[in-house]
N, C-alpha and C. Protein backbone atom coordinates (compact mmCIF):
# COMPACT_ATOMS: atom_id res chain seq x y z
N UNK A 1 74.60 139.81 -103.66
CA UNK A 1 73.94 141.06 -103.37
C UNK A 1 74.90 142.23 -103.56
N UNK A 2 76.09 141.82 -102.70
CA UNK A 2 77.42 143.35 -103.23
C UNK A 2 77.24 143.42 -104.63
N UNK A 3 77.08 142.34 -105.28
CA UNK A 3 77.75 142.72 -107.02
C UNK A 3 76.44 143.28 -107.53
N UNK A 4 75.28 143.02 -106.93
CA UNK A 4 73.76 143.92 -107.92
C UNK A 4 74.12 145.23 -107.43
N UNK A 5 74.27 145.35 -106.01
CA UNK A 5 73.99 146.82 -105.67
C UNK A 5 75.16 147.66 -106.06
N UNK A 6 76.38 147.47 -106.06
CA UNK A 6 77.61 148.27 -106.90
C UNK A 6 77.18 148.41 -108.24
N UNK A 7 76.51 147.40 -108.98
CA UNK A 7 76.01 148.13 -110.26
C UNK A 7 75.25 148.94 -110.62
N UNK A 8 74.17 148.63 -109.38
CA UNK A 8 72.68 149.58 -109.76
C UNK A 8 73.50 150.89 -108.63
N UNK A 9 74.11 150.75 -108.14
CA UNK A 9 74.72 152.44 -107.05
C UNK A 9 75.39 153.02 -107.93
N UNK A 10 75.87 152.61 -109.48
CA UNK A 10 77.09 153.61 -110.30
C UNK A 10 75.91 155.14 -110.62
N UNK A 11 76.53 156.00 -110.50
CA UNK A 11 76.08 157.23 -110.66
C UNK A 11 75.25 157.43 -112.08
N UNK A 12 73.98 157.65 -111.48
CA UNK A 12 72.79 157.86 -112.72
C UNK A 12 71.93 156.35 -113.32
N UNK A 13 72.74 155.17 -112.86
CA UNK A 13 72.33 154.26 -113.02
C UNK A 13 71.14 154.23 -112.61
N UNK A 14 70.52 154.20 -111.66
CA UNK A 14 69.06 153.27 -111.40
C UNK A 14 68.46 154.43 -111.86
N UNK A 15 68.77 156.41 -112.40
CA UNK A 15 67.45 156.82 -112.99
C UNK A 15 67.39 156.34 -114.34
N UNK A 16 68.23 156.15 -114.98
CA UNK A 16 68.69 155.55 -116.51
C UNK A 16 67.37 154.28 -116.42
N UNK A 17 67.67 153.31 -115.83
CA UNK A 17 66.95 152.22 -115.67
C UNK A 17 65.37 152.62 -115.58
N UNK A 18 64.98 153.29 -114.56
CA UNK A 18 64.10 154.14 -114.32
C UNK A 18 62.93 154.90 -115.87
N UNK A 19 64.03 155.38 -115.91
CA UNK A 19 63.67 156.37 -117.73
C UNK A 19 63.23 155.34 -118.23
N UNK A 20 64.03 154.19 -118.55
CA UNK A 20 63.46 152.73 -119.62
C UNK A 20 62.62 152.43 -119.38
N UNK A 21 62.38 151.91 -117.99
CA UNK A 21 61.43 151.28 -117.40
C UNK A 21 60.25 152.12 -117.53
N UNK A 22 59.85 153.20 -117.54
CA UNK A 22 58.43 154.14 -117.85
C UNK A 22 58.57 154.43 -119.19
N UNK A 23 59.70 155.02 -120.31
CA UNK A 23 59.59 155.26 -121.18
C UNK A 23 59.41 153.91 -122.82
N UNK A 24 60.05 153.38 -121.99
CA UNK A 24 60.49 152.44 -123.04
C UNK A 24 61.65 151.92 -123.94
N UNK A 25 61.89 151.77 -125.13
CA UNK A 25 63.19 152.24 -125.50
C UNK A 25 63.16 153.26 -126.31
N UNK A 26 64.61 154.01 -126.46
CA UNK A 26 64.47 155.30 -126.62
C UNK A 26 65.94 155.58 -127.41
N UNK A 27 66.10 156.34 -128.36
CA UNK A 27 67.22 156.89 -128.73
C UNK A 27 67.98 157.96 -127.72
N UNK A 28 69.89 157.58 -128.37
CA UNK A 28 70.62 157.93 -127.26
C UNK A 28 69.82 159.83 -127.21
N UNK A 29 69.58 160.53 -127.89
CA UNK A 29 69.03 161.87 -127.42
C UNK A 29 67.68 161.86 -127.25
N UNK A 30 67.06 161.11 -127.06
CA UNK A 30 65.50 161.02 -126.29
C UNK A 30 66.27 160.65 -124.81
N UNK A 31 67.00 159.79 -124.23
CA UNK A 31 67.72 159.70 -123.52
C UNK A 31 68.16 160.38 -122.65
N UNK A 32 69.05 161.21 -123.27
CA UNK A 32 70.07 162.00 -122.60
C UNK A 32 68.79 162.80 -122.15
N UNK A 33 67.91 163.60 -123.28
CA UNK A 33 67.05 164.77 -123.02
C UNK A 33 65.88 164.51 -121.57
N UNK A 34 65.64 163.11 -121.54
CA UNK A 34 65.13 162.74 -120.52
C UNK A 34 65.84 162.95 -119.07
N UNK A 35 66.97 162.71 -119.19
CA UNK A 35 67.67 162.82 -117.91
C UNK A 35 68.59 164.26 -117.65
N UNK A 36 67.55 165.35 -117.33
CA UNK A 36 68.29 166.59 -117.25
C UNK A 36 69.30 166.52 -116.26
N UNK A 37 70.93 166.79 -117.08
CA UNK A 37 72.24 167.16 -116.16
C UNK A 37 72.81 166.30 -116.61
N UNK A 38 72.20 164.84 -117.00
CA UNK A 38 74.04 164.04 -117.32
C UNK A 38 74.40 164.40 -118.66
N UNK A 39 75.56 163.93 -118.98
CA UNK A 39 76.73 164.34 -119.63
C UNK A 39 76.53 163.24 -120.73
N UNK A 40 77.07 163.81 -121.89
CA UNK A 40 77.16 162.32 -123.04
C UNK A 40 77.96 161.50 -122.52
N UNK A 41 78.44 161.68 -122.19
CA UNK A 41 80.12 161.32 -121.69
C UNK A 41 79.42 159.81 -120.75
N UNK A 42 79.20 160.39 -119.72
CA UNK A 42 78.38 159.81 -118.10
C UNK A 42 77.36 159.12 -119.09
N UNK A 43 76.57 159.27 -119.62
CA UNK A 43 75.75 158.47 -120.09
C UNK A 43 76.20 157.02 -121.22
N UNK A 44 76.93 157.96 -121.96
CA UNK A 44 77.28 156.83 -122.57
C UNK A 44 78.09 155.75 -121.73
N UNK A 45 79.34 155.67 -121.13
CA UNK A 45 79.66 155.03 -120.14
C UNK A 45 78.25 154.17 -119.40
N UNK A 46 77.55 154.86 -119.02
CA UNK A 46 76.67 154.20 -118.21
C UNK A 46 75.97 153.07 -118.75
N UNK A 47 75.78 153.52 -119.88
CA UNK A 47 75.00 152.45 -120.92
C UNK A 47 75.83 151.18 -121.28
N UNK A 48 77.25 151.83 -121.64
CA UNK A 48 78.06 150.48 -121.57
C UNK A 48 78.14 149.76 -120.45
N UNK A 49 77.99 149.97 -119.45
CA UNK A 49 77.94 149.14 -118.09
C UNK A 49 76.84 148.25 -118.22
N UNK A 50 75.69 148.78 -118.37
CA UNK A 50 74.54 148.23 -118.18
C UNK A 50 74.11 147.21 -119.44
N UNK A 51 74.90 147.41 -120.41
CA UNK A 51 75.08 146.88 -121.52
C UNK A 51 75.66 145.37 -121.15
N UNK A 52 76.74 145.87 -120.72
CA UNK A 52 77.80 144.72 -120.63
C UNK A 52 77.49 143.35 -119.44
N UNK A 53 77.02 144.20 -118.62
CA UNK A 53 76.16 143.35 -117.42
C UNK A 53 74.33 142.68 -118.14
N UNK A 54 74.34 142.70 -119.48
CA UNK A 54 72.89 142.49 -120.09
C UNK A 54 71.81 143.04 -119.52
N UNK A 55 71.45 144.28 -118.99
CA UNK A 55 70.27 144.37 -118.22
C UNK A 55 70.16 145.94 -119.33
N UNK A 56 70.57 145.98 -120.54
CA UNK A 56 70.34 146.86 -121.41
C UNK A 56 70.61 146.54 -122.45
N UNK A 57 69.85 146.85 -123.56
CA UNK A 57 70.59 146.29 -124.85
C UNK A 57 70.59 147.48 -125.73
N UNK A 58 71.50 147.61 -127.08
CA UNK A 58 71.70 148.68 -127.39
C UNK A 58 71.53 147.75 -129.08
N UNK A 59 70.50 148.42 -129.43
CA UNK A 59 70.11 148.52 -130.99
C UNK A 59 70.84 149.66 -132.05
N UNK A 60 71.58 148.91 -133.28
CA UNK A 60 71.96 150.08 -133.83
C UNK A 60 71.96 149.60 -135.14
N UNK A 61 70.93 150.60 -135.61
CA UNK A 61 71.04 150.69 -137.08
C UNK A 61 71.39 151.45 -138.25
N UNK A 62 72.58 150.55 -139.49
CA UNK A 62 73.36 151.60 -140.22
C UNK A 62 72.65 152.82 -141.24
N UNK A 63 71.64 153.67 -140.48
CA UNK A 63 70.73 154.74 -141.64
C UNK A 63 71.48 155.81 -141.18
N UNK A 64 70.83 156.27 -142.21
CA UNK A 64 72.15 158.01 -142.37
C UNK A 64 70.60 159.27 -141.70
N UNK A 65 71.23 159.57 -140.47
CA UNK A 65 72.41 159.56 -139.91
C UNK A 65 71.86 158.04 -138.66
N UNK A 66 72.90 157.70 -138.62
CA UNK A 66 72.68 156.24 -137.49
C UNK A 66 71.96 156.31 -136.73
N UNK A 67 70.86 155.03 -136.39
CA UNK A 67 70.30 155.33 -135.44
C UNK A 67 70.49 154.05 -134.31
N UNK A 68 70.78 154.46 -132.92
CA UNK A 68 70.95 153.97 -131.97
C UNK A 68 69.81 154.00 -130.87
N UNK A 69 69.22 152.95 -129.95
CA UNK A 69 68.34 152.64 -129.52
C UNK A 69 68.72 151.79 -128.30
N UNK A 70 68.34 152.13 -126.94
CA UNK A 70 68.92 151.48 -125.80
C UNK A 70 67.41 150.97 -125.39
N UNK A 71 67.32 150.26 -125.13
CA UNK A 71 66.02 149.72 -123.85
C UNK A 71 66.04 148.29 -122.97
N UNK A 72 65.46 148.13 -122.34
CA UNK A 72 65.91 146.97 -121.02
C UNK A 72 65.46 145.59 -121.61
N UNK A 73 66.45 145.16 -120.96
CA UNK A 73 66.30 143.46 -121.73
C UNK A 73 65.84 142.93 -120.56
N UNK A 74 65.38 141.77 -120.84
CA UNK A 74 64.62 140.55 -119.87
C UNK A 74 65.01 140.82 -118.10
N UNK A 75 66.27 140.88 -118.24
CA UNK A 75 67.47 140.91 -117.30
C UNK A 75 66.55 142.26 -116.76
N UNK A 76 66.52 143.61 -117.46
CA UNK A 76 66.44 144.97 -116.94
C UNK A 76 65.15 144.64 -116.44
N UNK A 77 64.48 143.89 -117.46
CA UNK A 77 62.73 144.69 -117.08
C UNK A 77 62.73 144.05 -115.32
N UNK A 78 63.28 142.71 -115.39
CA UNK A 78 62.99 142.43 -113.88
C UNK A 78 63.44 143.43 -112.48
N UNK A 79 64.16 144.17 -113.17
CA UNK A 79 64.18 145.66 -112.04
C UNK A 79 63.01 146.06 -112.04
N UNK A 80 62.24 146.25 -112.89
CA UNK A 80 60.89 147.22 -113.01
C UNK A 80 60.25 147.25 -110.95
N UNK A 81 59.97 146.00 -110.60
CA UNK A 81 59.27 145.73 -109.03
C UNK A 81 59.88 147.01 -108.23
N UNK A 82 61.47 146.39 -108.32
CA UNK A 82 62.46 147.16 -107.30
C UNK A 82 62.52 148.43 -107.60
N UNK A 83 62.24 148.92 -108.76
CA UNK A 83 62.21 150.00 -108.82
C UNK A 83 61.10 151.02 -108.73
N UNK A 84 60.16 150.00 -108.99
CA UNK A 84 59.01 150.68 -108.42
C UNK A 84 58.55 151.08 -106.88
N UNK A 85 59.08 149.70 -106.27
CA UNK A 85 58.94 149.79 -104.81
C UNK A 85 59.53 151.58 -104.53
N UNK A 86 61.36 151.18 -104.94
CA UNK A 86 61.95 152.34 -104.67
C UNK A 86 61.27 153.76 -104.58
N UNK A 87 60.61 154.08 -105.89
CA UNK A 87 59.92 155.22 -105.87
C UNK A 87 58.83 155.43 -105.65
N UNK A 88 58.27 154.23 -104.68
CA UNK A 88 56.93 154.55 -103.53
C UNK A 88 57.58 155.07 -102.37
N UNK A 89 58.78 154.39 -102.12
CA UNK A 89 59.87 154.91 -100.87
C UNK A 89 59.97 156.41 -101.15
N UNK A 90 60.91 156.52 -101.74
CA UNK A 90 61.11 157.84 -102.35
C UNK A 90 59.80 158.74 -102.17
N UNK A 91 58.95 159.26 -102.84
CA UNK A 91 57.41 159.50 -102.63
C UNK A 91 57.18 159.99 -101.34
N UNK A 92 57.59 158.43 -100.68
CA UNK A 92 56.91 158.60 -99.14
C UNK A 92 57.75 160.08 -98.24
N UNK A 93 59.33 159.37 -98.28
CA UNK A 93 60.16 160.02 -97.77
C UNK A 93 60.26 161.54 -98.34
N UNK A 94 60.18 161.65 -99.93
CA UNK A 94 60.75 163.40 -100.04
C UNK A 94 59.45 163.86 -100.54
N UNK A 95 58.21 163.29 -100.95
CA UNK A 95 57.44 164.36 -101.11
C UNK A 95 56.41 163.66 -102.20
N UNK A 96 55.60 163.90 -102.82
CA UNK A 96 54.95 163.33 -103.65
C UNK A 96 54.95 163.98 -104.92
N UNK A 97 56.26 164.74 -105.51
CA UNK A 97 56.19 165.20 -106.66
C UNK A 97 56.15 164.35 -107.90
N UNK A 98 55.25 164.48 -109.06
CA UNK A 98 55.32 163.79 -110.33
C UNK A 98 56.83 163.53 -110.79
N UNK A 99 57.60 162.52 -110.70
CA UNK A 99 58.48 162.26 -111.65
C UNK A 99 58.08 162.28 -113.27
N UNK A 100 59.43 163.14 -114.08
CA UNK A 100 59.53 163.69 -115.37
C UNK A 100 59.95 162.33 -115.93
N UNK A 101 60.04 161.53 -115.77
CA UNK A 101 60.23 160.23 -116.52
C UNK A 101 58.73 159.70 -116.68
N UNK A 102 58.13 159.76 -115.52
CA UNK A 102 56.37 158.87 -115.84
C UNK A 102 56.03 159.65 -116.09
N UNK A 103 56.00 161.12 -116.39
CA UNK A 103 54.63 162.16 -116.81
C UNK A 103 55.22 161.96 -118.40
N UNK A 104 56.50 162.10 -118.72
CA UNK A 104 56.29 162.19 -120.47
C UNK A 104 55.42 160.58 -120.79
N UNK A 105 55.86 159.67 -120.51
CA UNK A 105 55.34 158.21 -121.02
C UNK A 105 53.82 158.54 -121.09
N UNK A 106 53.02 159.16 -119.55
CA UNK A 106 51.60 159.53 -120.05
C UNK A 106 51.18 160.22 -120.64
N UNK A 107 52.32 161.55 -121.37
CA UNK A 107 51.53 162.32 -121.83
C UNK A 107 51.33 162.18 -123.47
N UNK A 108 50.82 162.58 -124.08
CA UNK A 108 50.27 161.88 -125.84
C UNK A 108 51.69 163.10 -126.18
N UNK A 109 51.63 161.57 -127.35
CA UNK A 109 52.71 161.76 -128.43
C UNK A 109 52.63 163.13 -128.97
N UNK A 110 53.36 164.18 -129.33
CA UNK A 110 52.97 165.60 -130.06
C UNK A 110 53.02 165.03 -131.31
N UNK A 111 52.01 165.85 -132.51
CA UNK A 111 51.84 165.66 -133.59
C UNK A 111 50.81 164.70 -133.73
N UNK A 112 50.55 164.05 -132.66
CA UNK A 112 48.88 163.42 -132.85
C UNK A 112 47.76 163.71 -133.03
């Protein structure tokens, strides 16, 4: 239990997870743009963590200009429960505002 929760407590981690988990997978600047305030820096790091622990996998393909693709592997999606629970908690406790991670996933693609 120490070793899940030190991973999912690293800073930005469980909204990262979060973002996947409603969005899907996503390029590193669909990404970043999703999570207003972190840093390339912080993110990228983060991804390597979550990478390295398999509960993210990182797709990359050699097109000009490269394209890179993070989304949750087998390992991640089984967060999906806990994280859902979490943000019924959440909800309860600070308020019932729409999270910006589930409103883009519902809202239609632009250019449709």
């Amino acid at each position: 239990m120490d070793q899940l929760l030190r991973l999912l407590m690293g800073p930005w981690t469980t909204y990262i997870l979060w973002v996947l988990e409603n969005q899907g997978t996503l390029r590193f600047g669909a990404l970043k743009k999703a999570i207003p305030g972190i840093s390339s820096r912080m993110l990228t790091e983060r991804l390597r963590v979550l990478e390295s622990a398999q509960i993210v996998f990182r797709d990359y393909r050699p097109t000009v200009p490269p394209e890179v693709r993070y989304g949750l592997t087998e390992r991640g999606r089984e967060l999906g429960a806990v994280l859902a629970e979490l943000n019924t908690l959440a909800r309860r406790w600070f308020g019932d505002e729409e999270d910006p991670a589930v409103e883009e996933r519902s809202a239609p693609a632009s250019g449709s």
